[in-house]
PDB file of N, CA and C in Angstrom:
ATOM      1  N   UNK A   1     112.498  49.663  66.951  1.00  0.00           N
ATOM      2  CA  UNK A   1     112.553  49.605  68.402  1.00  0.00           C
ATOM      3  C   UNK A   1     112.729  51.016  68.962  1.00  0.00           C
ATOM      4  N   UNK A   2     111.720  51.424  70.053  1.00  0.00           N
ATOM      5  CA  UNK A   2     111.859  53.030  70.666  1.00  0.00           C
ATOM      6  C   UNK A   2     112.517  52.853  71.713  1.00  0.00           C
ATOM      7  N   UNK A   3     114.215  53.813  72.145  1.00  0.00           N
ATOM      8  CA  UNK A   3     114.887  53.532  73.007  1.00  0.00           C
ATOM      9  C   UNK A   3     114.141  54.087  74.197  1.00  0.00           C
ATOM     10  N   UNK A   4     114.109  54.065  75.344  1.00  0.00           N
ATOM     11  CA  UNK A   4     113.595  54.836  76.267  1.00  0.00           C
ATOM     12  C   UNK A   4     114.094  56.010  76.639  1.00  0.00           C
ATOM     13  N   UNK A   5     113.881  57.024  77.040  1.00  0.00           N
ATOM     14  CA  UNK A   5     114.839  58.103  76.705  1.00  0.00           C
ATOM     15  C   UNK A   5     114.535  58.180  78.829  1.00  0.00           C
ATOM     16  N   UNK A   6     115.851  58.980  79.553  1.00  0.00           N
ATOM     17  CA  UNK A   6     115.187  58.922  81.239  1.00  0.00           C
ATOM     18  C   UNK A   6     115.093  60.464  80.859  1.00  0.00           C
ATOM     19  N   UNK A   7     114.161  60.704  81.718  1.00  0.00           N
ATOM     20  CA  UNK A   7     113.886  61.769  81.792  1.00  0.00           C
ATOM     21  C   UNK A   7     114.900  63.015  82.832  1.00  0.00           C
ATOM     22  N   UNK A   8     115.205  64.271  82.969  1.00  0.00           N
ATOM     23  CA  UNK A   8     115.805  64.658  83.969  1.00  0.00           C
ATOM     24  C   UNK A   8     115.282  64.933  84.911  1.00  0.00           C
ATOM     25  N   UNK A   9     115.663  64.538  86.321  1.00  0.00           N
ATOM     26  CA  UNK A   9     114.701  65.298  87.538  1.00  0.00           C
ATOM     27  C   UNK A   9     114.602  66.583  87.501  1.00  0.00           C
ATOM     28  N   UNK A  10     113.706  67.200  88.211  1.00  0.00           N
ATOM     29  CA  UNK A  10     113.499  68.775  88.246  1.00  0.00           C
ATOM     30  C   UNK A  10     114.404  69.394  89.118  1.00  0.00           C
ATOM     31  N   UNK A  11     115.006  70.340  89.090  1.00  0.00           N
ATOM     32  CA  UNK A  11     115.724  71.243  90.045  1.00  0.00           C
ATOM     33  C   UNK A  11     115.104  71.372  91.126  1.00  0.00           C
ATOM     34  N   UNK A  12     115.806  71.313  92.535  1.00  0.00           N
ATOM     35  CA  UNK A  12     115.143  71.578  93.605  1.00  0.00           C
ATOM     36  C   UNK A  12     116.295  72.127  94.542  1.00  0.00           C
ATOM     37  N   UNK A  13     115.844  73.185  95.275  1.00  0.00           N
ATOM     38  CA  UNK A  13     116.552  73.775  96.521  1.00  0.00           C
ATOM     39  C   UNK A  13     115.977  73.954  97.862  1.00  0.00           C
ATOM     40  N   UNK A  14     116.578  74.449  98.359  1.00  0.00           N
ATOM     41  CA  UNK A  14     116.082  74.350  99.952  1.00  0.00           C
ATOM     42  C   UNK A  14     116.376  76.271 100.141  1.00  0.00           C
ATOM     43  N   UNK A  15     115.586  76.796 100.799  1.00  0.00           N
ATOM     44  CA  UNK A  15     115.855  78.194 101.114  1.00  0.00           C
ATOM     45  C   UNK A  15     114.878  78.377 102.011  1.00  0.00           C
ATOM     46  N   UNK A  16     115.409  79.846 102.517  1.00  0.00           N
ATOM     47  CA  UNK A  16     114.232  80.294 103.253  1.00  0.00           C
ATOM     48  C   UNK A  16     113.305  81.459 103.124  1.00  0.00           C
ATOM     49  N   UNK A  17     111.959  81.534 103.695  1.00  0.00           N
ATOM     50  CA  UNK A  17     111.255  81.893 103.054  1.00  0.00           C
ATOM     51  C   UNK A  17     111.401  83.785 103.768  1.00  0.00           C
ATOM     52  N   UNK A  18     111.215  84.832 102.796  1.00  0.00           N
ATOM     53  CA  UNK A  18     111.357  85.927 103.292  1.00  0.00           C
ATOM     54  C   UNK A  18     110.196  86.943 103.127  1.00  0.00           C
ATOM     55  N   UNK A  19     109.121  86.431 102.513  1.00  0.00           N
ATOM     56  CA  UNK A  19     107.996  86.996 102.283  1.00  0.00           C
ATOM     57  C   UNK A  19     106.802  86.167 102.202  1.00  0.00           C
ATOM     58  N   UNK A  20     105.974  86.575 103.061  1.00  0.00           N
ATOM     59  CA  UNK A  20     104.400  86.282 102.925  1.00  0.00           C
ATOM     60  C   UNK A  20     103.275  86.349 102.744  1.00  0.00           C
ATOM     61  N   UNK A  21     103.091  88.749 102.349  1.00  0.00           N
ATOM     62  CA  UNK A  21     101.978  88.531 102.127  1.00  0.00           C
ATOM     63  C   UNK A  21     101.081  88.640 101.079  1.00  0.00           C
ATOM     64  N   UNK A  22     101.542  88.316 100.172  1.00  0.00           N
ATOM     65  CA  UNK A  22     100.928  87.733  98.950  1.00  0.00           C
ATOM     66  C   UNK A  22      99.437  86.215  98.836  1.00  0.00           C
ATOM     67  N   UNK A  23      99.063  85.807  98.011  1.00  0.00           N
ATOM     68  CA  UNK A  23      98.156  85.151  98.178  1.00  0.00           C
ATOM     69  C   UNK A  23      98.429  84.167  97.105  1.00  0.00           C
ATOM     70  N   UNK A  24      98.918  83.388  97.920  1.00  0.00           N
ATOM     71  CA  UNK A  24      99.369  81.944  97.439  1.00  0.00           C
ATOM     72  C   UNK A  24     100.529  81.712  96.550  1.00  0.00           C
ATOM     73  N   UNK A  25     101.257  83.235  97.369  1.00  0.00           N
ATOM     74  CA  UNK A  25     102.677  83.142  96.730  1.00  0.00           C
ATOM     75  C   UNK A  25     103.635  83.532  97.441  1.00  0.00           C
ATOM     76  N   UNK A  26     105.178  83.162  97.837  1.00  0.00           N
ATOM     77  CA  UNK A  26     105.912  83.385  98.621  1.00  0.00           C
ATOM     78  C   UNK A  26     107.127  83.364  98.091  1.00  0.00           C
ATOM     79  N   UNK A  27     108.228  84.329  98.586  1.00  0.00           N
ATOM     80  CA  UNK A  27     109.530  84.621  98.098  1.00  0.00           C
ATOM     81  C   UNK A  27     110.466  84.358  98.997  1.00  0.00           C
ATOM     82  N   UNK A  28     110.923  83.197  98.519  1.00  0.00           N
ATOM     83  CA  UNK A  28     112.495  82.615  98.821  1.00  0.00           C
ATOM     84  C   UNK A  28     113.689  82.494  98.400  1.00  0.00           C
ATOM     85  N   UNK A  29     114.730  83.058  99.936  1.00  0.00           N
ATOM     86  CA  UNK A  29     115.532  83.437  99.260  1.00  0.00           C
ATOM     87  C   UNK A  29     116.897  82.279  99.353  1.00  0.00           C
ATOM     88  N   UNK A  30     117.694  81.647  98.416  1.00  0.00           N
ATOM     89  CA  UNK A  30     118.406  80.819  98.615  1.00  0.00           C
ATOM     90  C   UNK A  30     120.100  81.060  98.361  1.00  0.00           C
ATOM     91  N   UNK A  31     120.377  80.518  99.677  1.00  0.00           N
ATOM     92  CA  UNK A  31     121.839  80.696  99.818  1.00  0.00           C
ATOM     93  C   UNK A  31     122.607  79.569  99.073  1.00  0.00           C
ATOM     94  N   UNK A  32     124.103  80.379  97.935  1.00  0.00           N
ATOM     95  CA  UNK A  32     124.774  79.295  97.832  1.00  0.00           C
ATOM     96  C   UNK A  32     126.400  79.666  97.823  1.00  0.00           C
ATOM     97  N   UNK A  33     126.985  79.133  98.228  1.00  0.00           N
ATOM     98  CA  UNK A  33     128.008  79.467  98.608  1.00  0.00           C
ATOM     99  C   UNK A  33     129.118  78.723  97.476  1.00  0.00           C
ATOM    100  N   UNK A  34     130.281  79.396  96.964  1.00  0.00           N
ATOM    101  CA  UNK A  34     131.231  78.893  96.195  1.00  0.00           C
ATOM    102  C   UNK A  34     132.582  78.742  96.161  1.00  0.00           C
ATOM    103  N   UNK A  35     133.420  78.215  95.712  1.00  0.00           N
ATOM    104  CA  UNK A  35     134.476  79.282  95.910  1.00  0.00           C
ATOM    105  C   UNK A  35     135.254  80.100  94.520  1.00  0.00           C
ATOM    106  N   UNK A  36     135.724  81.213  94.722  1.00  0.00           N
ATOM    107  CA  UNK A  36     136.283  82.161  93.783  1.00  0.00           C
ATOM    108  C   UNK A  36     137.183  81.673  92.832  1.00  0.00           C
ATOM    109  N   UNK A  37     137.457  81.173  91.346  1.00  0.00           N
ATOM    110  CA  UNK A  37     138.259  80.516  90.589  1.00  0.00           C
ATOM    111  C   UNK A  37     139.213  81.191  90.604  1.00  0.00           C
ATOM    112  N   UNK A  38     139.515  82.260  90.856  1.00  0.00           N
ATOM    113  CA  UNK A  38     140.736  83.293  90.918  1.00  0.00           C
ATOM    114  C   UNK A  38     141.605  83.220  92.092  1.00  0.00           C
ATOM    115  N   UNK A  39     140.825  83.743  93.227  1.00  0.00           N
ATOM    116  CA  UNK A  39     141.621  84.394  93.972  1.00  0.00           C
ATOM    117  C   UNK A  39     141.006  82.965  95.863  1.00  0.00           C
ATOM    118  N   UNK A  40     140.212  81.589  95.241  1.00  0.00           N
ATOM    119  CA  UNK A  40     140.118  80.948  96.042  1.00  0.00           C
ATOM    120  C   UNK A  40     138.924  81.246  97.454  1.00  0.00           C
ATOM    121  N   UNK A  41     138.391  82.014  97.525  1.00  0.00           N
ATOM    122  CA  UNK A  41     138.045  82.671  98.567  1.00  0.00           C
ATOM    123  C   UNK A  41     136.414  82.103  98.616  1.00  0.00           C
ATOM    124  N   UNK A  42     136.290  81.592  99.841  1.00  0.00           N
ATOM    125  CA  UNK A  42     134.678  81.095  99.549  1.00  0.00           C
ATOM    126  C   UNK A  42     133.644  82.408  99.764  1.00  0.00           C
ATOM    127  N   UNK A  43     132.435  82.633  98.662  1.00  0.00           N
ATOM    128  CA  UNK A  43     132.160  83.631  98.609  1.00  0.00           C
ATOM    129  C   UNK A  43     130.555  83.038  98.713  1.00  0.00           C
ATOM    130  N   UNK A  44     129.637  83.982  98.843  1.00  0.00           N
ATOM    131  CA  UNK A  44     128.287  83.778  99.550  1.00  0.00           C
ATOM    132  C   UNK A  44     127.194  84.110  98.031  1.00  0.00           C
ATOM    133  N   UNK A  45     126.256  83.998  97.844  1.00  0.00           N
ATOM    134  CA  UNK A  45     125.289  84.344  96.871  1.00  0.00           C
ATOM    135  C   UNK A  45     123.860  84.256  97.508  1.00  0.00           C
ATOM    136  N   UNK A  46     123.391  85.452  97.217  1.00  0.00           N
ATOM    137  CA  UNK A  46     121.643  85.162  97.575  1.00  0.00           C
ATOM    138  C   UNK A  46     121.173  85.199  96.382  1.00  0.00           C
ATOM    139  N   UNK A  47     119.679  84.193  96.188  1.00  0.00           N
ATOM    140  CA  UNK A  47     118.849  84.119  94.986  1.00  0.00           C
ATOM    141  C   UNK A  47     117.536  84.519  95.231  1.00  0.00           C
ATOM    142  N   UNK A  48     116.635  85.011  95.200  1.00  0.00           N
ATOM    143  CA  UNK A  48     115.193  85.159  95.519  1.00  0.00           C
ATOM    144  C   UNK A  48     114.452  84.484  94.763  1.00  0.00           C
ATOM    145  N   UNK A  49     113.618  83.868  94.699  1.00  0.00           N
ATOM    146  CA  UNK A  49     112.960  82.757  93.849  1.00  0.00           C
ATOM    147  C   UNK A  49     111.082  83.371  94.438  1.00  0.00           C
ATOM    148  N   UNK A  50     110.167  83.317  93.323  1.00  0.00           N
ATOM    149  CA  UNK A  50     108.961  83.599  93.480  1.00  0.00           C
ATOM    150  C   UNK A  50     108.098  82.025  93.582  1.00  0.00           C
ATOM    151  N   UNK A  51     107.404  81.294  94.549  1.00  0.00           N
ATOM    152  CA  UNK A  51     107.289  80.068  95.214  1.00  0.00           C
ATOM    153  C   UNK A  51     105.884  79.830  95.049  1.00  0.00           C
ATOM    154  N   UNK A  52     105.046  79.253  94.638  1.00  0.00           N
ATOM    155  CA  UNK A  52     103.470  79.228  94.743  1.00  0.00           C
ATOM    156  C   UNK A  52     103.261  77.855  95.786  1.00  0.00           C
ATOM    157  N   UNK A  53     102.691  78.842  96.776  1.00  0.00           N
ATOM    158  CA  UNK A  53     101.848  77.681  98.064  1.00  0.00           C
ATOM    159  C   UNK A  53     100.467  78.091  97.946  1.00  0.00           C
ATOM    160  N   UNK A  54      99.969  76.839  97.341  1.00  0.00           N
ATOM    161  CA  UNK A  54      98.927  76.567  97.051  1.00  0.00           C
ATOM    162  C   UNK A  54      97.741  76.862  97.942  1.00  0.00           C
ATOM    163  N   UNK A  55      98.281  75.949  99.520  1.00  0.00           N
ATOM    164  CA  UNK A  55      97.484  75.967 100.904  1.00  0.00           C
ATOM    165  C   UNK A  55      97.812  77.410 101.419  1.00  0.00           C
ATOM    166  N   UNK A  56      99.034  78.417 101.155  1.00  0.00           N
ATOM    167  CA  UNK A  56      99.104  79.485 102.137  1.00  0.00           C
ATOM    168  C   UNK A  56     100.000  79.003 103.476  1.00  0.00           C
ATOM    169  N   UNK A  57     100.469  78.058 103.449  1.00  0.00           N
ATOM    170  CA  UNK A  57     101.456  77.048 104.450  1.00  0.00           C
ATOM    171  C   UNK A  57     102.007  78.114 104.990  1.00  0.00           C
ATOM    172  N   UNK A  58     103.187  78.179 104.112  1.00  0.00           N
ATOM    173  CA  UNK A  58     104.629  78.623 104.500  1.00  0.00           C
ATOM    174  C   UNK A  58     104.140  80.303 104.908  1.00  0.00           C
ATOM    175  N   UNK A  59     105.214  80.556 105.955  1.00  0.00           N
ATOM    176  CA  UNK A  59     105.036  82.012 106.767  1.00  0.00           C
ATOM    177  C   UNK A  59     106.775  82.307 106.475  1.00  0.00           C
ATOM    178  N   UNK A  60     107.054  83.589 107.097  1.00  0.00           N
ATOM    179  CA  UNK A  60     108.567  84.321 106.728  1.00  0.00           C
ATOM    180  C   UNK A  60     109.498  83.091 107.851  1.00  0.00           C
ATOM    181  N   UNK A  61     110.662  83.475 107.577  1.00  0.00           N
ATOM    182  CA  UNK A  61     111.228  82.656 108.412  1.00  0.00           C
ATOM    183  C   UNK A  61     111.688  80.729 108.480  1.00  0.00           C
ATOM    184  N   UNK A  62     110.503  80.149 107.552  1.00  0.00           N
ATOM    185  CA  UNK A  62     110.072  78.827 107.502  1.00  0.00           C
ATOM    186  C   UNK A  62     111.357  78.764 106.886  1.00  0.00           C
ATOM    187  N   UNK A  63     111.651  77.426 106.509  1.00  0.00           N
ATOM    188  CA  UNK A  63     112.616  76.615 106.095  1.00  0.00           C
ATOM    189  C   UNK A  63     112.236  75.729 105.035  1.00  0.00           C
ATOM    190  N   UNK A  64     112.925  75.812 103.813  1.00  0.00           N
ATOM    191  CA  UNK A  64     111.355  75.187 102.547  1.00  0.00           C
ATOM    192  C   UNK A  64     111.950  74.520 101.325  1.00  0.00           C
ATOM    193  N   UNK A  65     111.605  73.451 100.970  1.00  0.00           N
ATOM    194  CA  UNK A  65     112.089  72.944  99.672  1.00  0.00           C
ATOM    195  C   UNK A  65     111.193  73.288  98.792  1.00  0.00           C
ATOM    196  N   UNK A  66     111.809  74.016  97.688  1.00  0.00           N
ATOM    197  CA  UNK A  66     111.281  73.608  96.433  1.00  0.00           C
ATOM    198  C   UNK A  66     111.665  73.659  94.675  1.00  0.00           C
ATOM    199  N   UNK A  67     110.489  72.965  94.095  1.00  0.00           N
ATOM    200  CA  UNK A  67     110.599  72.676  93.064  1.00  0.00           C
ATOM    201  C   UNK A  67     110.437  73.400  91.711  1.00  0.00           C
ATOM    202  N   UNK A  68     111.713  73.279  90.879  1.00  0.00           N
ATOM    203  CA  UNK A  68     110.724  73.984  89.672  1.00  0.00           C
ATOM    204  C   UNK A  68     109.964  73.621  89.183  1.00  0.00           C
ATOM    205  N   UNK A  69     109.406  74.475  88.342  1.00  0.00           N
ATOM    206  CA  UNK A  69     107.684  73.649  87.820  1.00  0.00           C
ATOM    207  C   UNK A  69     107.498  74.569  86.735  1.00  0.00           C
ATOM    208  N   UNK A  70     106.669  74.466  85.990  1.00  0.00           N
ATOM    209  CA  UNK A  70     106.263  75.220  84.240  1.00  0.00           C
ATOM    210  C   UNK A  70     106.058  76.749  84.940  1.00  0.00           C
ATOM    211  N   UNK A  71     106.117  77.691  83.906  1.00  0.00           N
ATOM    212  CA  UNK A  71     105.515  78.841  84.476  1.00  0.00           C
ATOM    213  C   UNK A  71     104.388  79.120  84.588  1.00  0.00           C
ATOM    214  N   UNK A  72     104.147  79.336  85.857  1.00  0.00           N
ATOM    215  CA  UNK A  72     102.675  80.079  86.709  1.00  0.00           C
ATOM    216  C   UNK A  72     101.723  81.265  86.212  1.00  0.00           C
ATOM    217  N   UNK A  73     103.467  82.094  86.653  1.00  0.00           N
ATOM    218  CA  UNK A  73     102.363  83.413  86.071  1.00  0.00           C
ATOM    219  C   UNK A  73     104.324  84.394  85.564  1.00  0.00           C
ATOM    220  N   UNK A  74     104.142  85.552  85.434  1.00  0.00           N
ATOM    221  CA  UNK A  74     105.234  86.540  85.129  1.00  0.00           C
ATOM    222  C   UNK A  74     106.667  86.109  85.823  1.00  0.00           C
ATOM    223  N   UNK A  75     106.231  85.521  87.118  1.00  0.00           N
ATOM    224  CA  UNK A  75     107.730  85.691  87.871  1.00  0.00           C
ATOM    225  C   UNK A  75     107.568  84.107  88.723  1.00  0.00           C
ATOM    226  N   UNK A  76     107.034  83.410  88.492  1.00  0.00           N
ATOM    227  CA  UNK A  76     106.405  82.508  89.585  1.00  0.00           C
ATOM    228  C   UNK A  76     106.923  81.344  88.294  1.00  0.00           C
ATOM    229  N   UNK A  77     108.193  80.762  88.811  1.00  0.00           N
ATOM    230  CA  UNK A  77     108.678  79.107  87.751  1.00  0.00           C
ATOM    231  C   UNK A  77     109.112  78.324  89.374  1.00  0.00           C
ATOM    232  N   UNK A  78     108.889  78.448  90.015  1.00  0.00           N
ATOM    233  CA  UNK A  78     108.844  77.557  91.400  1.00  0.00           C
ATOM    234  C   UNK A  78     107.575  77.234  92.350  1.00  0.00           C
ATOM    235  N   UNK A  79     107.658  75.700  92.532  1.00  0.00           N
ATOM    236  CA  UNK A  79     106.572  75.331  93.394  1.00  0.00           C
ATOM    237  C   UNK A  79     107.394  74.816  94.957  1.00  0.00           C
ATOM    238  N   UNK A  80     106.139  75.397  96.069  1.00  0.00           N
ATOM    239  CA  UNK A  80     106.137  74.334  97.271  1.00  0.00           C
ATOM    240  C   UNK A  80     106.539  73.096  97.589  1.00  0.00           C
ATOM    241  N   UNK A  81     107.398  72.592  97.812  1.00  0.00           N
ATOM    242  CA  UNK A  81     107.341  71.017  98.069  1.00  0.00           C
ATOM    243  C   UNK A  81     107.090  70.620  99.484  1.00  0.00           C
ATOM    244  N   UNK A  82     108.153  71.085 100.291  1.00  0.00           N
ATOM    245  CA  UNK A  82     107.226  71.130 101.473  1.00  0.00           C
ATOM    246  C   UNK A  82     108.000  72.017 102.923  1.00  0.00           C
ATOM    247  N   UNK A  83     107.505  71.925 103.634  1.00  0.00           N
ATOM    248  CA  UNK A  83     108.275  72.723 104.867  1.00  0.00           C
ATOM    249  C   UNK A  83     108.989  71.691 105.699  1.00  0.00           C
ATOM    250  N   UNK A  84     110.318  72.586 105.457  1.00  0.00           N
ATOM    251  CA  UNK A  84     111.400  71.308 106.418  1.00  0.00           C
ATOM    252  C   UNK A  84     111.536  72.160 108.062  1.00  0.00           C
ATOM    253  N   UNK A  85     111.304  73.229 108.547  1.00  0.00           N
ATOM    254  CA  UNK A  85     111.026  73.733 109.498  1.00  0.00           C
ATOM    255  C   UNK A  85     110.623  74.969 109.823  1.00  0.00           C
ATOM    256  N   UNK A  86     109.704  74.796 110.579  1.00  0.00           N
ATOM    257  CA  UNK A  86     108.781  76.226 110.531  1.00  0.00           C
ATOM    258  C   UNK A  86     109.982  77.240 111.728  1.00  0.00           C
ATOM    259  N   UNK A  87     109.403  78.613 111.671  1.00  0.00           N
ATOM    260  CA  UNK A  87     110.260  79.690 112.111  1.00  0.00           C
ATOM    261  C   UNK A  87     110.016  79.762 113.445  1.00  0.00           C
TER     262      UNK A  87
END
């Protein structure tokens, strides 16, 4: 008997987008905020993530979910999912 194994969902974030002019690729940058195990203090983090939009959608400013996905190319392990609000 083969157990079913579930699979894990893919990582996904929400950020915003800070670069556009590339060609069919966009850099987002995502905020996450924590707090300090030491000293308690909620502290801020930026991530830049390299984004492939397929259509050329997303512009600077936009508001954007997305997904990881296999690697693309050198720097590009995130896809488009979609625009939660334009700029």
């Amino acid at each position: 008997m083969v157990e079913m194994v579930e699979r894990t969902s893919r990582k996904e974030k929400t950020g915003v987008v800070t670069k556009d002019k590339m060609d069919k690729t966009r850099v987002v940058e995502v905020m996450s905020r924590f707090k300090h195990p030491r000293y308690s203090k909620i502290m801020s983090r930026r991530a830049k993530f390299y984004v492939h939009d397929e259509k050329n959608e997303a512009h600077a400013g936009d508001k954007v979910l997305i997904m990881e996905t296999r690697p693309l190319s050198k720097q590009k392990r995130w896809r488009l999912v979609k625009i939660l609000e334009k700029a």
